[in-house]
PDB file of N, CA and C in Angstrom:
ATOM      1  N   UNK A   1      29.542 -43.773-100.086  1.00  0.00           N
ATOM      2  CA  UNK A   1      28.381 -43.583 -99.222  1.00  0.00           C
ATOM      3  C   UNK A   1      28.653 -42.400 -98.299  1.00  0.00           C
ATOM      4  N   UNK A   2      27.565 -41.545 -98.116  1.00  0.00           N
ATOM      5  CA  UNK A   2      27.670 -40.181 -97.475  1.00  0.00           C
ATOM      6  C   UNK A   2      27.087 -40.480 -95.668  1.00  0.00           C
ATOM      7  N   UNK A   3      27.998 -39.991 -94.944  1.00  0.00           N
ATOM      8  CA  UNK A   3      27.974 -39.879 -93.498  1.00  0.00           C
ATOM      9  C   UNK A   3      26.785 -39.020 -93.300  1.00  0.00           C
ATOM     10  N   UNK A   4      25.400 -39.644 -92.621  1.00  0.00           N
ATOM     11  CA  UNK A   4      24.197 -39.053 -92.328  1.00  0.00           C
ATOM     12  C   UNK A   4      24.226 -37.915 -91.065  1.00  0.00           C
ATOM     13  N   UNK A   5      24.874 -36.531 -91.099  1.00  0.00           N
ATOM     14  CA  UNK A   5      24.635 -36.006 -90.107  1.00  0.00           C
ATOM     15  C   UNK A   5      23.489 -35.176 -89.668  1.00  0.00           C
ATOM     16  N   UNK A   6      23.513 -34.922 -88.403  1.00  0.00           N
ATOM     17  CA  UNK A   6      22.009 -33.922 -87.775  1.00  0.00           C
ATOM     18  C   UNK A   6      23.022 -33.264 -86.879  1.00  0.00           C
ATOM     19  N   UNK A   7      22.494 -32.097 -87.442  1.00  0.00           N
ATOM     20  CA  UNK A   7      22.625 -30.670 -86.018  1.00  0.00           C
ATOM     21  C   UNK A   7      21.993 -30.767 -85.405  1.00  0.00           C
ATOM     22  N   UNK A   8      22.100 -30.109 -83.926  1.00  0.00           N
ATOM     23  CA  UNK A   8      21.411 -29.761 -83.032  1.00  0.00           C
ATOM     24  C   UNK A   8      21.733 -28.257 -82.537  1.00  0.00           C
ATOM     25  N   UNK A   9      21.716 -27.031 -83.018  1.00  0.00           N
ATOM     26  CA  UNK A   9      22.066 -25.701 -82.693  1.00  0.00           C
ATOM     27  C   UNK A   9      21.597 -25.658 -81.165  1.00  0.00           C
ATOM     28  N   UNK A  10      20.156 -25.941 -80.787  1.00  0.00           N
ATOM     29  CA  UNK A  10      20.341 -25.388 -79.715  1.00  0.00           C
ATOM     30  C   UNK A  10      20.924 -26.215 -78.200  1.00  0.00           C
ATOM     31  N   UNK A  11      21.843 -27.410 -78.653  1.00  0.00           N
ATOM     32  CA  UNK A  11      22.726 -28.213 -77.510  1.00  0.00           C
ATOM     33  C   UNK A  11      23.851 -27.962 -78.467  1.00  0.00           C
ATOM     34  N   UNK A  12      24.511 -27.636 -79.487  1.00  0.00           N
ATOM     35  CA  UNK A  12      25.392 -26.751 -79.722  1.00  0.00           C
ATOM     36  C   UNK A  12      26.509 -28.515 -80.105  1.00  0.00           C
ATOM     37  N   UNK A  13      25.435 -29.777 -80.725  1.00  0.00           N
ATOM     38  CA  UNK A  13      25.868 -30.535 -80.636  1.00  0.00           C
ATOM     39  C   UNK A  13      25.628 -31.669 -82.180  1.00  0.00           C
ATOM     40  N   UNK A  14      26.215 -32.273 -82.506  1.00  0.00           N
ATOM     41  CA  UNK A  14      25.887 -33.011 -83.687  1.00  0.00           C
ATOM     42  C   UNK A  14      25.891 -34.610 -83.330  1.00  0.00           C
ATOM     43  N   UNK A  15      24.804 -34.896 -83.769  1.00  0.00           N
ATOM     44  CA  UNK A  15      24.689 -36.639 -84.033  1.00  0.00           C
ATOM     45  C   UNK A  15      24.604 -37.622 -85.442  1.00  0.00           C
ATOM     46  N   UNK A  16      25.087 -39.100 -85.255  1.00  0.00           N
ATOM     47  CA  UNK A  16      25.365 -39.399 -85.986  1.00  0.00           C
ATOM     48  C   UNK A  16      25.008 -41.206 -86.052  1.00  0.00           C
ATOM     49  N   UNK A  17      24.892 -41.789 -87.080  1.00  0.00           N
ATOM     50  CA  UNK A  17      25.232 -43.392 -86.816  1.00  0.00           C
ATOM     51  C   UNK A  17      26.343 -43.732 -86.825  1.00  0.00           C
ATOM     52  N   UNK A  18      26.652 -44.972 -85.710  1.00  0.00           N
ATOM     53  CA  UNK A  18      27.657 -45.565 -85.835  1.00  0.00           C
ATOM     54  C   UNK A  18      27.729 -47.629 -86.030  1.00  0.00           C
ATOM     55  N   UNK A  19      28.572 -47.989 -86.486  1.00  0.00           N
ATOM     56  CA  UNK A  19      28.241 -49.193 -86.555  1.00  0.00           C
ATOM     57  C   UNK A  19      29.646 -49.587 -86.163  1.00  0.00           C
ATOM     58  N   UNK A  20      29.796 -50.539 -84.712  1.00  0.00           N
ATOM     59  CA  UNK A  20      30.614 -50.928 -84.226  1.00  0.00           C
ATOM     60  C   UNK A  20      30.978 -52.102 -84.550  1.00  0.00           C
ATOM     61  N   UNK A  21      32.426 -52.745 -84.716  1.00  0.00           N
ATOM     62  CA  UNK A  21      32.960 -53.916 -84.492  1.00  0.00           C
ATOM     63  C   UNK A  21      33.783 -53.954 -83.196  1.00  0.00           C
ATOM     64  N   UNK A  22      33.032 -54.859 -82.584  1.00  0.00           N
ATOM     65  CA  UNK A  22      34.222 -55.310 -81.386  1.00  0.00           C
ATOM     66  C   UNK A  22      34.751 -56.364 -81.618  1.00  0.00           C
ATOM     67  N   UNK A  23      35.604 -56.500 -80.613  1.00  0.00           N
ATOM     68  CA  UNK A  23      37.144 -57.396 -80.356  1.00  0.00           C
ATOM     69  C   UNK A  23      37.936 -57.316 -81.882  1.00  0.00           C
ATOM     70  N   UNK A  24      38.041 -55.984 -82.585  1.00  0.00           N
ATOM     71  CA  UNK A  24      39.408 -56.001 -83.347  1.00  0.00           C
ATOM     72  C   UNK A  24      40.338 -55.986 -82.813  1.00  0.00           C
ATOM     73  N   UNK A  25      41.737 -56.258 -83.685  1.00  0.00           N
ATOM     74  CA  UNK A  25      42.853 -55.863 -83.606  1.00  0.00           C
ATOM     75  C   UNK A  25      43.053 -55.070 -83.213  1.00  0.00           C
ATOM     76  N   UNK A  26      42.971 -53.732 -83.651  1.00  0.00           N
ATOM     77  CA  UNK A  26      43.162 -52.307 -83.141  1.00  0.00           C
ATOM     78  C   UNK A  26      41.670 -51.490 -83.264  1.00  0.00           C
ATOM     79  N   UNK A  27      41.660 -50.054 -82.310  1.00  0.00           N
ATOM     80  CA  UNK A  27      40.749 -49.423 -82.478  1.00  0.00           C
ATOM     81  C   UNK A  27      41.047 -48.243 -83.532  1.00  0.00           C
ATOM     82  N   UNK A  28      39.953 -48.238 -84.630  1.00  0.00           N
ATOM     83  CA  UNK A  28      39.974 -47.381 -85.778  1.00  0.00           C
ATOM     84  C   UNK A  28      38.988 -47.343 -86.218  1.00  0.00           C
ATOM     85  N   UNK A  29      38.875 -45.899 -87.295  1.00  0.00           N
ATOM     86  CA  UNK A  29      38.205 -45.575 -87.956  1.00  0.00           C
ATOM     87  C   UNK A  29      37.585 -46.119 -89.723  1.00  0.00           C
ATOM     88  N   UNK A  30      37.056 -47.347 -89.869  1.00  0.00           N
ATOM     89  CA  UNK A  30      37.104 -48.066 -90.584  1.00  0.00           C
ATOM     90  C   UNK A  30      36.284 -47.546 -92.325  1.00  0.00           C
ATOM     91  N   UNK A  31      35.820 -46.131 -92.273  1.00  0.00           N
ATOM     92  CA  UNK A  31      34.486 -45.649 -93.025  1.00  0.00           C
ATOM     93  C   UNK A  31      33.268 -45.215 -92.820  1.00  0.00           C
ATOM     94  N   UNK A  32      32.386 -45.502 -93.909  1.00  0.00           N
ATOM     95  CA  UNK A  32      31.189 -45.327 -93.780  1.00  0.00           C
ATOM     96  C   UNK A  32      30.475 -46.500 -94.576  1.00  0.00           C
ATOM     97  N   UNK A  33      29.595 -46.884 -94.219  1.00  0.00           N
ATOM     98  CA  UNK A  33      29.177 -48.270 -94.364  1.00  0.00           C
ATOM     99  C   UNK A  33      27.626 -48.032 -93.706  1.00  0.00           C
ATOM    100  N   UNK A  34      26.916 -47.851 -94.999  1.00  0.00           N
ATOM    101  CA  UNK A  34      25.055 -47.815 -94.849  1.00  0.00           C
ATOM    102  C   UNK A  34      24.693 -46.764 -94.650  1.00  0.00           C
ATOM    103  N   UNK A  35      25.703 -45.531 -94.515  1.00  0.00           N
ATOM    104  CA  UNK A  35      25.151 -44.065 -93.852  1.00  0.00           C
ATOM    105  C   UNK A  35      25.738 -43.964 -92.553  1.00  0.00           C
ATOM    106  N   UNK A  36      26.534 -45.012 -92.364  1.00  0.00           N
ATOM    107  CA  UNK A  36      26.772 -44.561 -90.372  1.00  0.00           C
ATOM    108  C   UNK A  36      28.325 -44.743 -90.513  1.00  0.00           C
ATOM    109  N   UNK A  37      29.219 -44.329 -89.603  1.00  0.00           N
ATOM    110  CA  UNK A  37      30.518 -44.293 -89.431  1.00  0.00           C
ATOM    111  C   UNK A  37      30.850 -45.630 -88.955  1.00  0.00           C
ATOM    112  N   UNK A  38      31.613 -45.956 -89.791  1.00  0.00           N
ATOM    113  CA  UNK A  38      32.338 -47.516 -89.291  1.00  0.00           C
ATOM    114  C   UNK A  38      33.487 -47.419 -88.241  1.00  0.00           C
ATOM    115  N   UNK A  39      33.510 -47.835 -87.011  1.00  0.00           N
ATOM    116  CA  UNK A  39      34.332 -48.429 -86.203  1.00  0.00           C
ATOM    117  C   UNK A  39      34.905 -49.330 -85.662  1.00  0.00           C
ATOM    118  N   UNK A  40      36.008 -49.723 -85.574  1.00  0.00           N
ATOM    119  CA  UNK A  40      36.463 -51.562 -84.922  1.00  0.00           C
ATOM    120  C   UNK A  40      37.219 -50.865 -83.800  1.00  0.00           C
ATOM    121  N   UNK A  41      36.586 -51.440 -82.584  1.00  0.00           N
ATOM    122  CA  UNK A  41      36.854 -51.438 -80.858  1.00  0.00           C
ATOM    123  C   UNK A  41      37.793 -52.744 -80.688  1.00  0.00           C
ATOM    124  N   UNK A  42      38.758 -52.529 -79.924  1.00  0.00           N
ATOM    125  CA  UNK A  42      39.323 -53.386 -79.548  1.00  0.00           C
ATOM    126  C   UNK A  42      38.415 -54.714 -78.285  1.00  0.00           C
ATOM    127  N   UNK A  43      37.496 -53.541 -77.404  1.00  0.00           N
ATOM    128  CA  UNK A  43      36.891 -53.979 -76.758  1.00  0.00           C
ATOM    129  C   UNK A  43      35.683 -55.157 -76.681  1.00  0.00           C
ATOM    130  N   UNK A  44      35.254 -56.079 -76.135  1.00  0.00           N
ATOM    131  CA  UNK A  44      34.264 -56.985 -76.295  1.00  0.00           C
ATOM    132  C   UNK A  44      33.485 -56.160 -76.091  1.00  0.00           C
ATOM    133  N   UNK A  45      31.953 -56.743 -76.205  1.00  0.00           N
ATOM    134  CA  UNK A  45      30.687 -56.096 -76.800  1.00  0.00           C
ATOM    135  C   UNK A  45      30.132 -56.331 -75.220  1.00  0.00           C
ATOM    136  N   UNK A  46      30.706 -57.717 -74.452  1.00  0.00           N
ATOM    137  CA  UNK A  46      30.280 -57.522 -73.108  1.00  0.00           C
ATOM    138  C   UNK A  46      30.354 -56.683 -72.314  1.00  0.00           C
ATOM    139  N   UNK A  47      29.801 -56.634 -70.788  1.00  0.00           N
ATOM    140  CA  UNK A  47      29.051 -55.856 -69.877  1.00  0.00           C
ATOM    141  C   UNK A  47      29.547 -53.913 -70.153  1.00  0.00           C
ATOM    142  N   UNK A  48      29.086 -53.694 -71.822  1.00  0.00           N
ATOM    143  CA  UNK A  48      28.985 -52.849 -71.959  1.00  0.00           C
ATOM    144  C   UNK A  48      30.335 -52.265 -71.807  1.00  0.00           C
ATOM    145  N   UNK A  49      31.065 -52.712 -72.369  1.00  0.00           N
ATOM    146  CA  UNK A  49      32.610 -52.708 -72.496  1.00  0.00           C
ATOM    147  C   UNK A  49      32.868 -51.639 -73.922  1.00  0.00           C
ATOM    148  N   UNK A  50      32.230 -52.055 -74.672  1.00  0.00           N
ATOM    149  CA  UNK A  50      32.166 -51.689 -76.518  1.00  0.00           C
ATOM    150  C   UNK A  50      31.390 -50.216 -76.519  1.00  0.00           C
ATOM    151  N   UNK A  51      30.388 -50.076 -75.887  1.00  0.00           N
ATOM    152  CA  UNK A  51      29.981 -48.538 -75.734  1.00  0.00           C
ATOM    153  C   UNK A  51      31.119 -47.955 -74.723  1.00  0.00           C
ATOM    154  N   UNK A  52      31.541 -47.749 -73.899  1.00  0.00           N
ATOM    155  CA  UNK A  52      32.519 -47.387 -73.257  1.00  0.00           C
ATOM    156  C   UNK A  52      33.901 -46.838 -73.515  1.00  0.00           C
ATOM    157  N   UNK A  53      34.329 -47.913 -74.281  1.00  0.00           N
ATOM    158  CA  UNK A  53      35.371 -47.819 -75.501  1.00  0.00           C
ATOM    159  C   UNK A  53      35.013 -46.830 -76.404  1.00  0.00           C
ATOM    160  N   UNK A  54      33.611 -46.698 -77.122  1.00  0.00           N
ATOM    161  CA  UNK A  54      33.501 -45.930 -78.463  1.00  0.00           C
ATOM    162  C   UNK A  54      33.599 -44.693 -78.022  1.00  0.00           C
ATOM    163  N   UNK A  55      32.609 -44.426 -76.379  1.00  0.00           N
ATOM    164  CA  UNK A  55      32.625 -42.851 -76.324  1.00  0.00           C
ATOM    165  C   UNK A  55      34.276 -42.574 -75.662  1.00  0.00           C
ATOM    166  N   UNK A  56      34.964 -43.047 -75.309  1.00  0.00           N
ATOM    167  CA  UNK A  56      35.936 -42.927 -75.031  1.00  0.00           C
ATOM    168  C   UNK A  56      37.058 -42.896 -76.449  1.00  0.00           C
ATOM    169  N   UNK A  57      37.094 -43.044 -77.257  1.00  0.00           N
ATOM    170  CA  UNK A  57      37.633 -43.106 -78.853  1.00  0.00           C
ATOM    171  C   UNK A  57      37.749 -41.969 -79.414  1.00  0.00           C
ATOM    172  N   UNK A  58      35.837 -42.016 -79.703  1.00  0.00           N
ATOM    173  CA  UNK A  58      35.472 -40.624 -80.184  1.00  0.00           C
ATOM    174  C   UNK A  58      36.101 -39.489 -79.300  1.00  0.00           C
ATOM    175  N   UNK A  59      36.180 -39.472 -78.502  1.00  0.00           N
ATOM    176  CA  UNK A  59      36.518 -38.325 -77.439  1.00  0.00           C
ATOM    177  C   UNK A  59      37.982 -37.928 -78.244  1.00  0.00           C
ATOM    178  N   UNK A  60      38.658 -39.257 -77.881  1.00  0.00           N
ATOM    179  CA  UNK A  60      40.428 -38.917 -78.664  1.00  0.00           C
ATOM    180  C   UNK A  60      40.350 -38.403 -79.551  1.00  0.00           C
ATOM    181  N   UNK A  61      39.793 -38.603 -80.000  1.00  0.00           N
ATOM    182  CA  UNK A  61      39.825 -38.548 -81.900  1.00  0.00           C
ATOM    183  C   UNK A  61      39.430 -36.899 -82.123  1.00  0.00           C
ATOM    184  N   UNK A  62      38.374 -37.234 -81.397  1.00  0.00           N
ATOM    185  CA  UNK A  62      37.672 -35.452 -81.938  1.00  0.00           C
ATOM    186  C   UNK A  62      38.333 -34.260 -80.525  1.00  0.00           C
ATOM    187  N   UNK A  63      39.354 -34.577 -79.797  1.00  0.00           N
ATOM    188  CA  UNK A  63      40.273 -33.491 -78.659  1.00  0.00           C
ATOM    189  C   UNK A  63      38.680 -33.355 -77.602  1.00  0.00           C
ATOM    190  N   UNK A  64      38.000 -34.366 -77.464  1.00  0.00           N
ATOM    191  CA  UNK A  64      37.090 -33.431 -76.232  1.00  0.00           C
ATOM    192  C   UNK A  64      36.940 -34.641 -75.425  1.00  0.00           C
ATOM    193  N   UNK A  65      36.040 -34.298 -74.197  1.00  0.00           N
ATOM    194  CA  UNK A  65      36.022 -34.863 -73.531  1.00  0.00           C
ATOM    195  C   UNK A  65      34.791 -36.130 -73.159  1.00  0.00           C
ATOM    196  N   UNK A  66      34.924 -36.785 -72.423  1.00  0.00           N
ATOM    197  CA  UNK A  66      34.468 -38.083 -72.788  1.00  0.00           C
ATOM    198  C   UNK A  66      32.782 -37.740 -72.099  1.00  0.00           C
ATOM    199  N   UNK A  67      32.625 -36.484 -71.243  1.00  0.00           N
ATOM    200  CA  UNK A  67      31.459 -36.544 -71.156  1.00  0.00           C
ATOM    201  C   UNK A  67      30.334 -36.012 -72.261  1.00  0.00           C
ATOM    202  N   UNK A  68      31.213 -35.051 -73.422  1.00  0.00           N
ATOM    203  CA  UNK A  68      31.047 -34.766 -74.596  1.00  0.00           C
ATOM    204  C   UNK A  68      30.114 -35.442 -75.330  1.00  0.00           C
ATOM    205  N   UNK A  69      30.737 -37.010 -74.884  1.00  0.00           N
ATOM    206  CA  UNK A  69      29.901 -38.044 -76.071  1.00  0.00           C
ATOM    207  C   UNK A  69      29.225 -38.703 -75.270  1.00  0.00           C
ATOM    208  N   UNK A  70      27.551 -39.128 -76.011  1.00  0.00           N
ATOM    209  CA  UNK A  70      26.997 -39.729 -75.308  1.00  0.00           C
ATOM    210  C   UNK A  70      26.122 -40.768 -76.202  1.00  0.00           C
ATOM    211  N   UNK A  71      25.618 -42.040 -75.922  1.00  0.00           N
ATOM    212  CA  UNK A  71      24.954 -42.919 -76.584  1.00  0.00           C
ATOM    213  C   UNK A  71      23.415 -42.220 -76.582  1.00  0.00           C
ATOM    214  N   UNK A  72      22.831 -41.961 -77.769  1.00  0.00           N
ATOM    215  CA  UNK A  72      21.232 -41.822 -77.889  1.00  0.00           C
ATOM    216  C   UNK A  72      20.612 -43.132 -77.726  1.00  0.00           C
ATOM    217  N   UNK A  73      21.205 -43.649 -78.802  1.00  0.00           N
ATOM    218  CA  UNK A  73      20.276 -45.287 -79.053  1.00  0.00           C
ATOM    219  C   UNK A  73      21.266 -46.162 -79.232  1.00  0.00           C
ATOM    220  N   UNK A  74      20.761 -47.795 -79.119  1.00  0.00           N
ATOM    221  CA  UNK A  74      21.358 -48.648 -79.649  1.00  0.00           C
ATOM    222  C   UNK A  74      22.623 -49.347 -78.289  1.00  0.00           C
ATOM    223  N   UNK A  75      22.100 -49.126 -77.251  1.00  0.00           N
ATOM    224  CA  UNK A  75      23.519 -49.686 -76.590  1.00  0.00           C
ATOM    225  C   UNK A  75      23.539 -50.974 -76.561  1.00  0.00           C
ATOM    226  N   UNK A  76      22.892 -52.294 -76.945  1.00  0.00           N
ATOM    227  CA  UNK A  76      22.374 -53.017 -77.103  1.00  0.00           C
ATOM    228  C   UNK A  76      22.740 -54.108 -78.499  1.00  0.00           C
ATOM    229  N   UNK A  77      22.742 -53.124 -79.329  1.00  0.00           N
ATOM    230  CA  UNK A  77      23.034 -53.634 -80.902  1.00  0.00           C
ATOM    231  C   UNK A  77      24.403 -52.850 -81.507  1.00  0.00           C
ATOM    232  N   UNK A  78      24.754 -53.131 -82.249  1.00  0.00           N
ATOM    233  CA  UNK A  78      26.542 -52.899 -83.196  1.00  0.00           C
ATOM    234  C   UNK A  78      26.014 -51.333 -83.690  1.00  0.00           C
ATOM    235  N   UNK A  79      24.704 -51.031 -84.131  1.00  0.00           N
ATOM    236  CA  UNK A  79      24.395 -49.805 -84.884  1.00  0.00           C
ATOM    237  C   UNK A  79      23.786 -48.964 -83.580  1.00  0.00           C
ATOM    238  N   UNK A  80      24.649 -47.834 -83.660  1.00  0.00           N
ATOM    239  CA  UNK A  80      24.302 -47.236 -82.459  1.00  0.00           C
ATOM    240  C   UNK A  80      23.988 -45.424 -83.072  1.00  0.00           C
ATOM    241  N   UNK A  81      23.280 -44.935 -81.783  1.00  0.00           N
ATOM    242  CA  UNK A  81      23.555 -42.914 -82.484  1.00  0.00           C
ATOM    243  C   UNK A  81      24.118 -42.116 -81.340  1.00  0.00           C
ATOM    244  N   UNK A  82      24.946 -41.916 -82.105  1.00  0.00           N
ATOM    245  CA  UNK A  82      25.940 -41.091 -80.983  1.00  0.00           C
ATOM    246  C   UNK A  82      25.722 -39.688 -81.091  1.00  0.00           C
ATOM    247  N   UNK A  83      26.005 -38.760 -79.825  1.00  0.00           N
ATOM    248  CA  UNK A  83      25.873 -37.209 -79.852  1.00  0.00           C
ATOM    249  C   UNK A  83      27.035 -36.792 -79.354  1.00  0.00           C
ATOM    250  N   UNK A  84      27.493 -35.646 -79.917  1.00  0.00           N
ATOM    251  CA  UNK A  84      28.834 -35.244 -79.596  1.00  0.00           C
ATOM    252  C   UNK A  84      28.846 -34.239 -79.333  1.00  0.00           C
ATOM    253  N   UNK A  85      29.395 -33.400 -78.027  1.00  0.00           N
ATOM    254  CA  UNK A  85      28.476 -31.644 -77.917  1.00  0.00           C
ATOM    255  C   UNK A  85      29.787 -30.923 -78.314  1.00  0.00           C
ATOM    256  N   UNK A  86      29.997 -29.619 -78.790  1.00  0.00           N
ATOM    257  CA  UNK A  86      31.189 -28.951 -78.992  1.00  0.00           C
ATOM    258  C   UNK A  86      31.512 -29.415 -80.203  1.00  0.00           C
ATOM    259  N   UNK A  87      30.946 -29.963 -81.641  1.00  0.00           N
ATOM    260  CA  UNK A  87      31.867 -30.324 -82.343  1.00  0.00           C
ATOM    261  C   UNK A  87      31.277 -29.636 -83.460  1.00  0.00           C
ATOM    262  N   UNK A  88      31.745 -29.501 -84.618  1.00  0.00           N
ATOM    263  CA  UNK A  88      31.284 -28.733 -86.176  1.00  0.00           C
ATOM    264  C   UNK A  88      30.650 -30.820 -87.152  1.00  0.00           C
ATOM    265  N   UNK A  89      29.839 -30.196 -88.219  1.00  0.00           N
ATOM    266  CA  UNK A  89      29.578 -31.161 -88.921  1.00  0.00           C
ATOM    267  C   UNK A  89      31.413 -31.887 -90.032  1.00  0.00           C
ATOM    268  N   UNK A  90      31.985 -30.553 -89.958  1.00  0.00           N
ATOM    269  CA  UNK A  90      33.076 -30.765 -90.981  1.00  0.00           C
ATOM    270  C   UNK A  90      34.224 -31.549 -89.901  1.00  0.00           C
ATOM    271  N   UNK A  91      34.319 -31.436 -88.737  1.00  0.00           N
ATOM    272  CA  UNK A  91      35.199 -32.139 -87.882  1.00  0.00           C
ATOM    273  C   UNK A  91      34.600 -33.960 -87.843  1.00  0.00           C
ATOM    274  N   UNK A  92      33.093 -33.825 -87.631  1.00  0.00           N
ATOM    275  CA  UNK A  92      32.771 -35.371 -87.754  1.00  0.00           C
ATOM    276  C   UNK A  92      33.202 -35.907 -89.411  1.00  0.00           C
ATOM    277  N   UNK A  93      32.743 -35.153 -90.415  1.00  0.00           N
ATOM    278  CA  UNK A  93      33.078 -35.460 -91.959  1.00  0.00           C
ATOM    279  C   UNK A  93      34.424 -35.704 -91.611  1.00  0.00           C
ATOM    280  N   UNK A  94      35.130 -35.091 -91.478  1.00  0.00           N
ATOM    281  CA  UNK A  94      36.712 -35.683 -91.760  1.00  0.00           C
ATOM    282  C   UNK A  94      37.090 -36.946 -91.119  1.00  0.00           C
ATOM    283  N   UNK A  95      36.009 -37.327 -89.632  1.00  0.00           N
ATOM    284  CA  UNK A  95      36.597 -38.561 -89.172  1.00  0.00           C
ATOM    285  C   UNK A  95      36.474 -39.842 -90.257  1.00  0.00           C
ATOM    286  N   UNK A  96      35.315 -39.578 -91.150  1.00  0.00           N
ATOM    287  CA  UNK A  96      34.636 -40.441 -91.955  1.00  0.00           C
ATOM    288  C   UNK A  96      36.227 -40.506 -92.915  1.00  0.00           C
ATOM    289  N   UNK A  97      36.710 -39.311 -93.375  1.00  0.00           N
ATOM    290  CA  UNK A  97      37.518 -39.907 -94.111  1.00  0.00           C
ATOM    291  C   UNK A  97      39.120 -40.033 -93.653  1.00  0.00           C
ATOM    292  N   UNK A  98      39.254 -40.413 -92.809  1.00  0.00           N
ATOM    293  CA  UNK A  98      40.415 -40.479 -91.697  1.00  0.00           C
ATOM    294  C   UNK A  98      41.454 -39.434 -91.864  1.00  0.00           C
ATOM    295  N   UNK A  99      40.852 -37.668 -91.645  1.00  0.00           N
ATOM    296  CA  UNK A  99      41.672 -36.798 -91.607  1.00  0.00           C
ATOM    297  C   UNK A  99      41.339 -36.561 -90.534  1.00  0.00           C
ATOM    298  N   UNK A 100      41.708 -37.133 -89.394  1.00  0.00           N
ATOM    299  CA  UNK A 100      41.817 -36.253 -87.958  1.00  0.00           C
ATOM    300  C   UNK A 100      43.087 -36.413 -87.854  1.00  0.00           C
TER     301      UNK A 100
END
């Protein structure tokens, strides 16, 4: 299954789906699963603990900074769309296949 991305040239930024698991074991990059990037958060899904965690992840993962990433939709539900400013489509592709 292919990772659904969108440019945005003029915020110089790319977005994406994500579909979260909270309270794993560890936090990782689990695939792609329906078109959106699979993640397992260590974090609970409570008082917004699990979005917090993800943009904070993504940040590691992709070297930027955490104001970088931001929730579009979904803070609410496991399937979320994330925006990431500063990044290339081929840097998000590789997270999909765990070459960061």
């Amino acid at each position: 299954m292919l990772l659904e991305l969108k440019t945005h040239p003029d915020r110089g930024s790319v977005s994406f789906a994500v579909r979260v698991q909270p309270r794993a074991s560890k936090n990782e990059v689990a695939g792609v699963m329906d078109g959106a990037l699979k993640i397992r958060l260590q974090a609970p899904a409570a008082e917004d603990r699990a979005n917090q965690a993800l943009c904070a992840f993504l940040a590691e993962l992709l070297k930027r900074p955490k104001s970088a990433v931001r929730l579009l939709s979904g803070e609410r539900g496991r399937t979320k769309r994330v925006e990431i400013v500063g990044v290339t489509t081929q840097e998000i592709a590789a997270l999909a296949l765990h070459e960061v």
